[in-house]
C-alpha atoms as a PDB file:
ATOM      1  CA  UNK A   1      51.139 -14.113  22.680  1.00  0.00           C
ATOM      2  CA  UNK A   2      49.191 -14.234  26.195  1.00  0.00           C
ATOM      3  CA  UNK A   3      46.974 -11.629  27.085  1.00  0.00           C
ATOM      4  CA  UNK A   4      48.082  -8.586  28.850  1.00  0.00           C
ATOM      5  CA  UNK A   5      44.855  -7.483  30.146  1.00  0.00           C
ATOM      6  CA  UNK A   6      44.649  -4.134  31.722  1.00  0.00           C
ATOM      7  CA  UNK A   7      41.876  -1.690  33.276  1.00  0.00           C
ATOM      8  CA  UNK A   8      41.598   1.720  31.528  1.00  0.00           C
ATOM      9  CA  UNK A   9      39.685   4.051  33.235  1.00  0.00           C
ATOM     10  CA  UNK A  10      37.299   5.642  30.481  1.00  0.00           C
ATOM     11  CA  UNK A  11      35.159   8.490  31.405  1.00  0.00           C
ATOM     12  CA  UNK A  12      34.913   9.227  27.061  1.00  0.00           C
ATOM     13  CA  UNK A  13      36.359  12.748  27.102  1.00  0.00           C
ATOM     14  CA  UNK A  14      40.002  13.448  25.035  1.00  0.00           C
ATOM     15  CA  UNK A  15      42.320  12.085  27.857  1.00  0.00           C
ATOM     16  CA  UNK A  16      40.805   9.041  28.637  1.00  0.00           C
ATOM     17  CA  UNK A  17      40.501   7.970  24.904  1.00  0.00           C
ATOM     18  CA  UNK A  18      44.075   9.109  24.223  1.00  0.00           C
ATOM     19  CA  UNK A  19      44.833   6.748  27.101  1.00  0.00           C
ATOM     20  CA  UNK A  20      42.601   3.493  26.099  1.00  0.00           C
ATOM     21  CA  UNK A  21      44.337   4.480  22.878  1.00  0.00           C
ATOM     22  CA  UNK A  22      48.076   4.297  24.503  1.00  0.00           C
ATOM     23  CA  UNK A  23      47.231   0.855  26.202  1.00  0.00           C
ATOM     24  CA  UNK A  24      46.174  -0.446  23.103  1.00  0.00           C
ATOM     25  CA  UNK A  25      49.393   0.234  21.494  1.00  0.00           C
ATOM     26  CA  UNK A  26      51.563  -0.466  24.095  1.00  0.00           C
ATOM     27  CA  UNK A  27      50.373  -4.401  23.770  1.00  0.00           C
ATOM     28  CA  UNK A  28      48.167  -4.388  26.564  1.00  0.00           C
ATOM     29  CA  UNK A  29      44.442  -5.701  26.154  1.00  0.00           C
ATOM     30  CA  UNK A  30      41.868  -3.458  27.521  1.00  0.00           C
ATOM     31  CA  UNK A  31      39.018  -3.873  29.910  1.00  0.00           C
ATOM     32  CA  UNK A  32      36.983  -0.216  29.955  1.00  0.00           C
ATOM     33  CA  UNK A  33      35.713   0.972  33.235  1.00  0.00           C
ATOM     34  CA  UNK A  34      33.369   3.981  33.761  1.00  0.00           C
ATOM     35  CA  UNK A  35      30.890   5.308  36.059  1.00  0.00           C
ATOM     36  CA  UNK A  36      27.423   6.451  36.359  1.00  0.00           C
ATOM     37  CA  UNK A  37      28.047   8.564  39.538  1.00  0.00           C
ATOM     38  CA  UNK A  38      25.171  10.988  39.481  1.00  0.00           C
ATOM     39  CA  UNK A  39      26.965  13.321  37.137  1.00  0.00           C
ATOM     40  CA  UNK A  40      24.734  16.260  35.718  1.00  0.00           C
ATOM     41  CA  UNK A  41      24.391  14.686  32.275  1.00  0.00           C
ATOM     42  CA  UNK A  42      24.835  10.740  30.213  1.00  0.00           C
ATOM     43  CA  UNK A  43      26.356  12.739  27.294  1.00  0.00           C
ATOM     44  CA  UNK A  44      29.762  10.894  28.490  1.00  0.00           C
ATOM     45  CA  UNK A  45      28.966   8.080  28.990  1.00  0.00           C
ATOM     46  CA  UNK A  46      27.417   7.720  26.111  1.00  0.00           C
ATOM     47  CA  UNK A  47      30.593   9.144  24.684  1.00  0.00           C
ATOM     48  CA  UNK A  48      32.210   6.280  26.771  1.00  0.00           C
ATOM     49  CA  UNK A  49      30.105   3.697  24.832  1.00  0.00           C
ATOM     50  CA  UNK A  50      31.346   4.655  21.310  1.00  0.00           C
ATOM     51  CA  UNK A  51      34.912   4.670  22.370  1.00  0.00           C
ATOM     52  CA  UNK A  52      34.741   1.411  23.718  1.00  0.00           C
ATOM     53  CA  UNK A  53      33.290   0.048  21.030  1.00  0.00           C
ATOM     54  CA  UNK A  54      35.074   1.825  18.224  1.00  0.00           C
ATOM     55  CA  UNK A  55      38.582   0.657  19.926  1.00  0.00           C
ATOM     56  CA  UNK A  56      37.334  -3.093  20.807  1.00  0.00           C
ATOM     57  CA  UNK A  57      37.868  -3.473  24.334  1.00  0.00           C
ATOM     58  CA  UNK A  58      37.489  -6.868  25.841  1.00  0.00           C
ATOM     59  CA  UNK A  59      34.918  -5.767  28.033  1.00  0.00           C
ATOM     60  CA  UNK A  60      33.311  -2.274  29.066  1.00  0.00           C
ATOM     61  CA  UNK A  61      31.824  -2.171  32.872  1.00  0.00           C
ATOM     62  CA  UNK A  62      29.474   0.703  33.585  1.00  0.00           C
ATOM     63  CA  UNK A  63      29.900   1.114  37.499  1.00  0.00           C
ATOM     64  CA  UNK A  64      26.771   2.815  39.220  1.00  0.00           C
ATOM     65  CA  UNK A  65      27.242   4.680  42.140  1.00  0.00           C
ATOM     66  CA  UNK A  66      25.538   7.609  43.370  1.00  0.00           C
ATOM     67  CA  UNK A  67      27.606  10.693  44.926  1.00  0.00           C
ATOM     68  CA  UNK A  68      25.038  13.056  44.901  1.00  0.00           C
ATOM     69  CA  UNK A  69      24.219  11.782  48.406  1.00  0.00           C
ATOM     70  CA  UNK A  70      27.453  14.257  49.645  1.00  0.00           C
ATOM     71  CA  UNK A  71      26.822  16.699  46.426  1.00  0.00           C
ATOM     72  CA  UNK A  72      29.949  19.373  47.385  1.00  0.00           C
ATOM     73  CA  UNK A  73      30.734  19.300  43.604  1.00  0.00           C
ATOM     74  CA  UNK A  74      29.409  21.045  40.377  1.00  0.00           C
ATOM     75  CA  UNK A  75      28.965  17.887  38.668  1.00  0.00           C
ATOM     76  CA  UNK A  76      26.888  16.640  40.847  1.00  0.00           C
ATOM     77  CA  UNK A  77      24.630  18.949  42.349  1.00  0.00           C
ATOM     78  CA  UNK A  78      22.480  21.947  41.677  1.00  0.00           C
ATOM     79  CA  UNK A  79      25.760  24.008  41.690  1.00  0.00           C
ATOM     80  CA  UNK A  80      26.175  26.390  38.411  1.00  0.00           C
ATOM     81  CA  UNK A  81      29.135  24.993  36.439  1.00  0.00           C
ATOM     82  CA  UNK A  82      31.462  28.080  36.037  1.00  0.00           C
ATOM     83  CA  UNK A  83      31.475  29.683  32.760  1.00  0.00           C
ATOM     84  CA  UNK A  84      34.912  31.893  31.393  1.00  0.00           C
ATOM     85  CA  UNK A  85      34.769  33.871  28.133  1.00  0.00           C
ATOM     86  CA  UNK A  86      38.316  32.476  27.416  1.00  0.00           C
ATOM     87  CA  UNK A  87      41.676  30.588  29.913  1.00  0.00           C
ATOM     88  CA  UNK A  88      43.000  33.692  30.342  1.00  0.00           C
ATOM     89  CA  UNK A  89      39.798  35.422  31.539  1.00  0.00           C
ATOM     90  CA  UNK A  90      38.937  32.015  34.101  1.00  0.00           C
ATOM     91  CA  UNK A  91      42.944  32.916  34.999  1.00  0.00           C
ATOM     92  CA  UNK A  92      41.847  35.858  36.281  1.00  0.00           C
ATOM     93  CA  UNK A  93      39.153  34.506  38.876  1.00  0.00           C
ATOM     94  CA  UNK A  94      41.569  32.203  40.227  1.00  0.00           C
ATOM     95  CA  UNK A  95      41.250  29.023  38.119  1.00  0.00           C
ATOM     96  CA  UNK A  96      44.969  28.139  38.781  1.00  0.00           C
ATOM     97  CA  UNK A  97      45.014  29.473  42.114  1.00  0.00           C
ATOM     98  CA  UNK A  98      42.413  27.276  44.178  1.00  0.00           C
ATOM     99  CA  UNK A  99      41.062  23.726  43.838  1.00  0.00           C
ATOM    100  CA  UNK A 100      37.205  24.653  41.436  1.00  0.00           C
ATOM    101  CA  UNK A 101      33.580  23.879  42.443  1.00  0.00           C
ATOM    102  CA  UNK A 102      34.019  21.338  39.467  1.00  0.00           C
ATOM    103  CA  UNK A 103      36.061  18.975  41.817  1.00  0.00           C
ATOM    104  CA  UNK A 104      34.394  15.619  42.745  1.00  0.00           C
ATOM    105  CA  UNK A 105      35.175  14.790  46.522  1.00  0.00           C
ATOM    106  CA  UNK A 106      37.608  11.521  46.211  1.00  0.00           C
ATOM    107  CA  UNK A 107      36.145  10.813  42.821  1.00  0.00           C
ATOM    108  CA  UNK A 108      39.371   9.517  41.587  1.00  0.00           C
ATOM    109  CA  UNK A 109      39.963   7.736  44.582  1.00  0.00           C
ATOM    110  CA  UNK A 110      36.584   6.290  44.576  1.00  0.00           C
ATOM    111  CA  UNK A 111      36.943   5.389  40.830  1.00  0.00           C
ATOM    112  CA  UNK A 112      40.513   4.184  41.249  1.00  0.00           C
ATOM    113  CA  UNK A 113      39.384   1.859  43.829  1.00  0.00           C
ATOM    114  CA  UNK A 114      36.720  -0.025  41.529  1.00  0.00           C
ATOM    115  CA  UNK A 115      39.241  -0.464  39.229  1.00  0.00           C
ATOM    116  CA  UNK A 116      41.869  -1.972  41.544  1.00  0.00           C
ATOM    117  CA  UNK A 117      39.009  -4.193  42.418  1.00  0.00           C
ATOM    118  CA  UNK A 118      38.284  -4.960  38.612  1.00  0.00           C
ATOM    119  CA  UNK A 119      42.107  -5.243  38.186  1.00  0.00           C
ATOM    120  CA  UNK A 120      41.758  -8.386  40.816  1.00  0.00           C
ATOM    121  CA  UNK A 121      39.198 -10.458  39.283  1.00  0.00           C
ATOM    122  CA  UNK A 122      40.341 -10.170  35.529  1.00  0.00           C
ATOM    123  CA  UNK A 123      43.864 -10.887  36.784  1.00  0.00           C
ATOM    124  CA  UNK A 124      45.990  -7.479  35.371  1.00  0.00           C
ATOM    125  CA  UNK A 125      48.592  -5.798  36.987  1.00  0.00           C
ATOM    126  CA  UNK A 126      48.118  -2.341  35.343  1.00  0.00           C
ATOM    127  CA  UNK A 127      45.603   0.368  35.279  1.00  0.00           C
ATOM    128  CA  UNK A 128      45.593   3.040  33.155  1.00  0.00           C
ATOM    129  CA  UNK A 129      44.036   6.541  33.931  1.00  0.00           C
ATOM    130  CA  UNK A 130      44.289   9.643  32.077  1.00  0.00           C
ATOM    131  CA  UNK A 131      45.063  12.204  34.798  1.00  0.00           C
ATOM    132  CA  UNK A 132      47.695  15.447  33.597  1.00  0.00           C
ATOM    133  CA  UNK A 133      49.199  17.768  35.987  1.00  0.00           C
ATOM    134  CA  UNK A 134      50.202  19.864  33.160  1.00  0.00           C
ATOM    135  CA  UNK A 135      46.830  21.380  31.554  1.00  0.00           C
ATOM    136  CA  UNK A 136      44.506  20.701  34.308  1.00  0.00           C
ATOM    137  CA  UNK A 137      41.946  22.591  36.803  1.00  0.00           C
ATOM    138  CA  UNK A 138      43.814  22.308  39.802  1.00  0.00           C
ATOM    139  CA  UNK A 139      42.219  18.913  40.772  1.00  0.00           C
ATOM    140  CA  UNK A 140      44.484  17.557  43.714  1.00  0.00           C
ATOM    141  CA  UNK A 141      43.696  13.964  43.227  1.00  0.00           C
ATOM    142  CA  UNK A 142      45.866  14.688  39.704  1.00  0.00           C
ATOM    143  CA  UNK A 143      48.773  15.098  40.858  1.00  0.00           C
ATOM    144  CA  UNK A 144      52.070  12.945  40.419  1.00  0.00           C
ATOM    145  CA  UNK A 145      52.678  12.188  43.850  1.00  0.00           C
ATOM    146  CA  UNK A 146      49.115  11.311  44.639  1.00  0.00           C
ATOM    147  CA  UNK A 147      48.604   8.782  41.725  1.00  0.00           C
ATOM    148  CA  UNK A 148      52.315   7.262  43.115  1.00  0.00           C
ATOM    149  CA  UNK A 149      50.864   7.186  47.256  1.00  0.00           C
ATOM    150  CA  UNK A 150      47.666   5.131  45.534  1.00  0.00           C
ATOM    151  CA  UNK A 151      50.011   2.878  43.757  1.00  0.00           C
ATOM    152  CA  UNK A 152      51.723   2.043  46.960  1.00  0.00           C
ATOM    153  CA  UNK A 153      48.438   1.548  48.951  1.00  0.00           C
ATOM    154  CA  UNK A 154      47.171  -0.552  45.577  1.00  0.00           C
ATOM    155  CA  UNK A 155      50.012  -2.903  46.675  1.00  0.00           C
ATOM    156  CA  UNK A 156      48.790  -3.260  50.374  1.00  0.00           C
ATOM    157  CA  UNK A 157      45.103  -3.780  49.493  1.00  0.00           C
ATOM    158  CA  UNK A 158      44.569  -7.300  47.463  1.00  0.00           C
ATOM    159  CA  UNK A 159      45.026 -10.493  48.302  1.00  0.00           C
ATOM    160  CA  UNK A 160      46.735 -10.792  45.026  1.00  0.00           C
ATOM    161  CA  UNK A 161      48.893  -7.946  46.499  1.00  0.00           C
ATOM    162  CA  UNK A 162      49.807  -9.138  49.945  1.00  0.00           C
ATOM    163  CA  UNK A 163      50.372 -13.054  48.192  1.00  0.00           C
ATOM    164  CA  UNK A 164      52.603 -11.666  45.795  1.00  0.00           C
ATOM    165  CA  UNK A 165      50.945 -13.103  42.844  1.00  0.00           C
ATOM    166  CA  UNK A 166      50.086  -9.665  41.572  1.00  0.00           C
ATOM    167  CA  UNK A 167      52.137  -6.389  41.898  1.00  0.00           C
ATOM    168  CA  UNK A 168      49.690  -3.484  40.750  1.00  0.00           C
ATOM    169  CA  UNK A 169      51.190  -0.633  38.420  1.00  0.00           C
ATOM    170  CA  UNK A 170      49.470   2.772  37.951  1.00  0.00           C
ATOM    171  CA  UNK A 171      49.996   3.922  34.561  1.00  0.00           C
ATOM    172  CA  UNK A 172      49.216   7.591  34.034  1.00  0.00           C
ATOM    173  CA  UNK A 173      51.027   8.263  30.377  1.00  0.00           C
ATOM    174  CA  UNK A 174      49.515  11.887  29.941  1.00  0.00           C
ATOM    175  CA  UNK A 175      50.803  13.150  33.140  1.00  0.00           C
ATOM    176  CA  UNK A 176      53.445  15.573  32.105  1.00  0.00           C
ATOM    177  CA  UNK A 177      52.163  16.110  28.542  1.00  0.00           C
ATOM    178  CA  UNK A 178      49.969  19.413  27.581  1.00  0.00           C
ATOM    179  CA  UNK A 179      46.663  19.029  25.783  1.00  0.00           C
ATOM    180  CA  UNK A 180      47.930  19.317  22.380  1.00  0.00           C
ATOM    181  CA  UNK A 181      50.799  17.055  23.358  1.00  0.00           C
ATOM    182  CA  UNK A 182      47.785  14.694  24.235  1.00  0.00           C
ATOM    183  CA  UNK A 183      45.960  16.031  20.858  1.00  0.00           C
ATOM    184  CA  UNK A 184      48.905  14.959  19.232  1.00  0.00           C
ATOM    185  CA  UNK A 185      49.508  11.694  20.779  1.00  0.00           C
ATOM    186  CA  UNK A 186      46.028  10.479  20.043  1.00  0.00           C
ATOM    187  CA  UNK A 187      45.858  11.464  16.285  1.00  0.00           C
ATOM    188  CA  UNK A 188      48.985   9.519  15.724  1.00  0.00           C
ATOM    189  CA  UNK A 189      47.528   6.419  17.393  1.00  0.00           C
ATOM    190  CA  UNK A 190      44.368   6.856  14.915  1.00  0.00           C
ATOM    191  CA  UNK A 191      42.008   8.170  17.885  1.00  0.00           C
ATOM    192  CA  UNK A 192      38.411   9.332  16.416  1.00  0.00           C
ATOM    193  CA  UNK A 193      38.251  12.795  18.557  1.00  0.00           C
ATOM    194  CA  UNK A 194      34.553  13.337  17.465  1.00  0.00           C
ATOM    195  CA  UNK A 195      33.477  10.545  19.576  1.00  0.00           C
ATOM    196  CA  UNK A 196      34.098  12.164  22.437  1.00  0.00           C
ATOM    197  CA  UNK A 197      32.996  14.532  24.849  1.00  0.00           C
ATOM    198  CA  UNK A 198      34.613  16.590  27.660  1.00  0.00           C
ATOM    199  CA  UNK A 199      32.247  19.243  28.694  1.00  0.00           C
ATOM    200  CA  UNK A 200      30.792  19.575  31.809  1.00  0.00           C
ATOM    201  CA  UNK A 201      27.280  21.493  30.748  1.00  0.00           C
ATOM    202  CA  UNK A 202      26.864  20.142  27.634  1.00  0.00           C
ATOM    203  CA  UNK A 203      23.204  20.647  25.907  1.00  0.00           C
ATOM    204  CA  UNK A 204      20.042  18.173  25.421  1.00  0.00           C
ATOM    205  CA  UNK A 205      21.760  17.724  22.233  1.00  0.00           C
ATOM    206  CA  UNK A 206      25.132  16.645  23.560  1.00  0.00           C
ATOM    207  CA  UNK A 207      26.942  19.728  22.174  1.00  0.00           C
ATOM    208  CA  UNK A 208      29.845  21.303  24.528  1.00  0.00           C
ATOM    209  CA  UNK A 209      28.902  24.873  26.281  1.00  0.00           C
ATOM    210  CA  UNK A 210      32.857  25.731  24.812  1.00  0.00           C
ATOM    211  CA  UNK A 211      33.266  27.576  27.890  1.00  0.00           C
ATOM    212  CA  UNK A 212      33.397  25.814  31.226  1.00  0.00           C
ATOM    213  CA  UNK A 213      36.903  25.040  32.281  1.00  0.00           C
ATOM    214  CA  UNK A 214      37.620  21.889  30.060  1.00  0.00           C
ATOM    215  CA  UNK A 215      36.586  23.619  27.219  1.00  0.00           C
ATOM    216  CA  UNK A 216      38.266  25.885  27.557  1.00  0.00           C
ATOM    217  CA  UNK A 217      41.234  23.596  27.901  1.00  0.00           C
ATOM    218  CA  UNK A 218      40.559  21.380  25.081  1.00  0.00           C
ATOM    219  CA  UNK A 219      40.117  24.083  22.778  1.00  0.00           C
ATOM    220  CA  UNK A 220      43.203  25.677  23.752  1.00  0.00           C
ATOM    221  CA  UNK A 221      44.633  22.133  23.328  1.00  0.00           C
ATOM    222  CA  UNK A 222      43.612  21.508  19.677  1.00  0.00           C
ATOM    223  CA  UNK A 223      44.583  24.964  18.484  1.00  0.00           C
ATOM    224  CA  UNK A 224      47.844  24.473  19.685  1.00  0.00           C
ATOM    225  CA  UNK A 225      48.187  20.990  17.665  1.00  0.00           C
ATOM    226  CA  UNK A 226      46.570  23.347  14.369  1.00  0.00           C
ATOM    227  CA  UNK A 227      43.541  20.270  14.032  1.00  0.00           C
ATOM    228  CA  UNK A 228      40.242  21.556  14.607  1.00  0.00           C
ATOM    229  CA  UNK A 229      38.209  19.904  17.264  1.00  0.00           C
ATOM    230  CA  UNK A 230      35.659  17.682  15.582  1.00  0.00           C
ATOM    231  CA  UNK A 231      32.676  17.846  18.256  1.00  0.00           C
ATOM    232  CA  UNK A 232      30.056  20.276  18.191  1.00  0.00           C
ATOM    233  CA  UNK A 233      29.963  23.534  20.272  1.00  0.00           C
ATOM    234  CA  UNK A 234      26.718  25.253  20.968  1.00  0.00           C
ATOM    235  CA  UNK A 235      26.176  28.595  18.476  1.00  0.00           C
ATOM    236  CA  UNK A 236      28.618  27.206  16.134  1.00  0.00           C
END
């Protein structure tokens, strides 16, 4: 069978692993992309590296770029990452309501557009990315009709586009699936949740704060799929 190679977008928290897990199974073979963007902390990308290895990708690029040079974000500035005792507490200071200080300015159109560049010289057609617009924080570079407008402009950006020799797809699998739905997904396909990581202030030792926003949401997540999470939370 010929190779079906396709860029997965890995940042090595739950979604994107579930989704490197997906492409897998659908046939496809992986090439991992990821990014050292000036984010607060390596614990992900370290994270990034076991996935990768533990799910034998054909190759795993670490892009380096630097957005702290605009900083606006969080994640990549001296902002304080937001802390919430539980969902329904970060409910109540507007976590559904507005867009959080968490939000990287473009960053999935930044990222999006390394990998339609990858995409070009390894010769796939698809990209994979694990954005949800169910269980989210309000990110608007998430949402369905954004990751469909990018698809369209994907099409009208490559030569392999514009010669016809390639016609991009934008595969976003978890979009309309909850956390545990994702939780769910990914034990089924055999995904190793331990080697992850998803929080945004995690510790020196690499264990999750269990309280910023994604957390929050991957706790609420694996309780609703009745699995414990398998990483380690600060004070437990």
């Amino acid at each position: 069978m010929a190779e079906r190679p396709a860029i997965v977008l890995l940042s090595g928290g739950l979604d994107s692993t579930t989704v490197l897990a997906i492409a897998k199974d659908q046939g496809y073979t992986p090439y991992a992309l990821s990014f050292r963007y000036g984010q607060r902390h390596s614990v992900e990308l370290e994270a990034a590296k076991r996935v990768a290895a533990a799910q034998g990708v054909a190759r795993h690029v670490i892009a380096d770029i630097d957005l702290r040079v605009f900083g606006g974000s969080a994640l990549t500035s001296d902002i304080e990452v937001p802390k919430h005792e539980s969902l329904d507490a970060a409910d109540d200071k507007g976590i559904d309501s507005s867009v959080p200080i968490t939000y990287v300015p473009a960053r999935n159109t930044i990222f999006l557009s390394f990998a339609l560049a990858f995409a070009e010289t390894v010769g796939a057609s698809d990209i994979f990315t694990g954005v949800t617009a169910v269980d989210y924080s309000g990110y608007p570079d998430c949402r369905p009709e954004y990751m469909e407008a990018y698809e369209q402009m994907a099409n009208l950006a490559t030569r392999a586009g514009v010669e016809g020799t390639q016609k991009l797809k934008l595969h976003s699998p978890l979009i309309s699936m909850s956390k545990a739905d994702i939780v769910r997904e990914g034990l089924r396909l055999g995904v190793d949740y331990s080697l992850t990581s998803s929080c945004y202030d995690p510790d020196e030792h690499g264990r999750a704060c269990g309280h910023c926003e994604t957390c929050l949401l991957r706790l609420k997540g694996f309780a609703e799929a009745g699995v414990a999470d398998p990483v380690q939370y600060q004070g437990a």
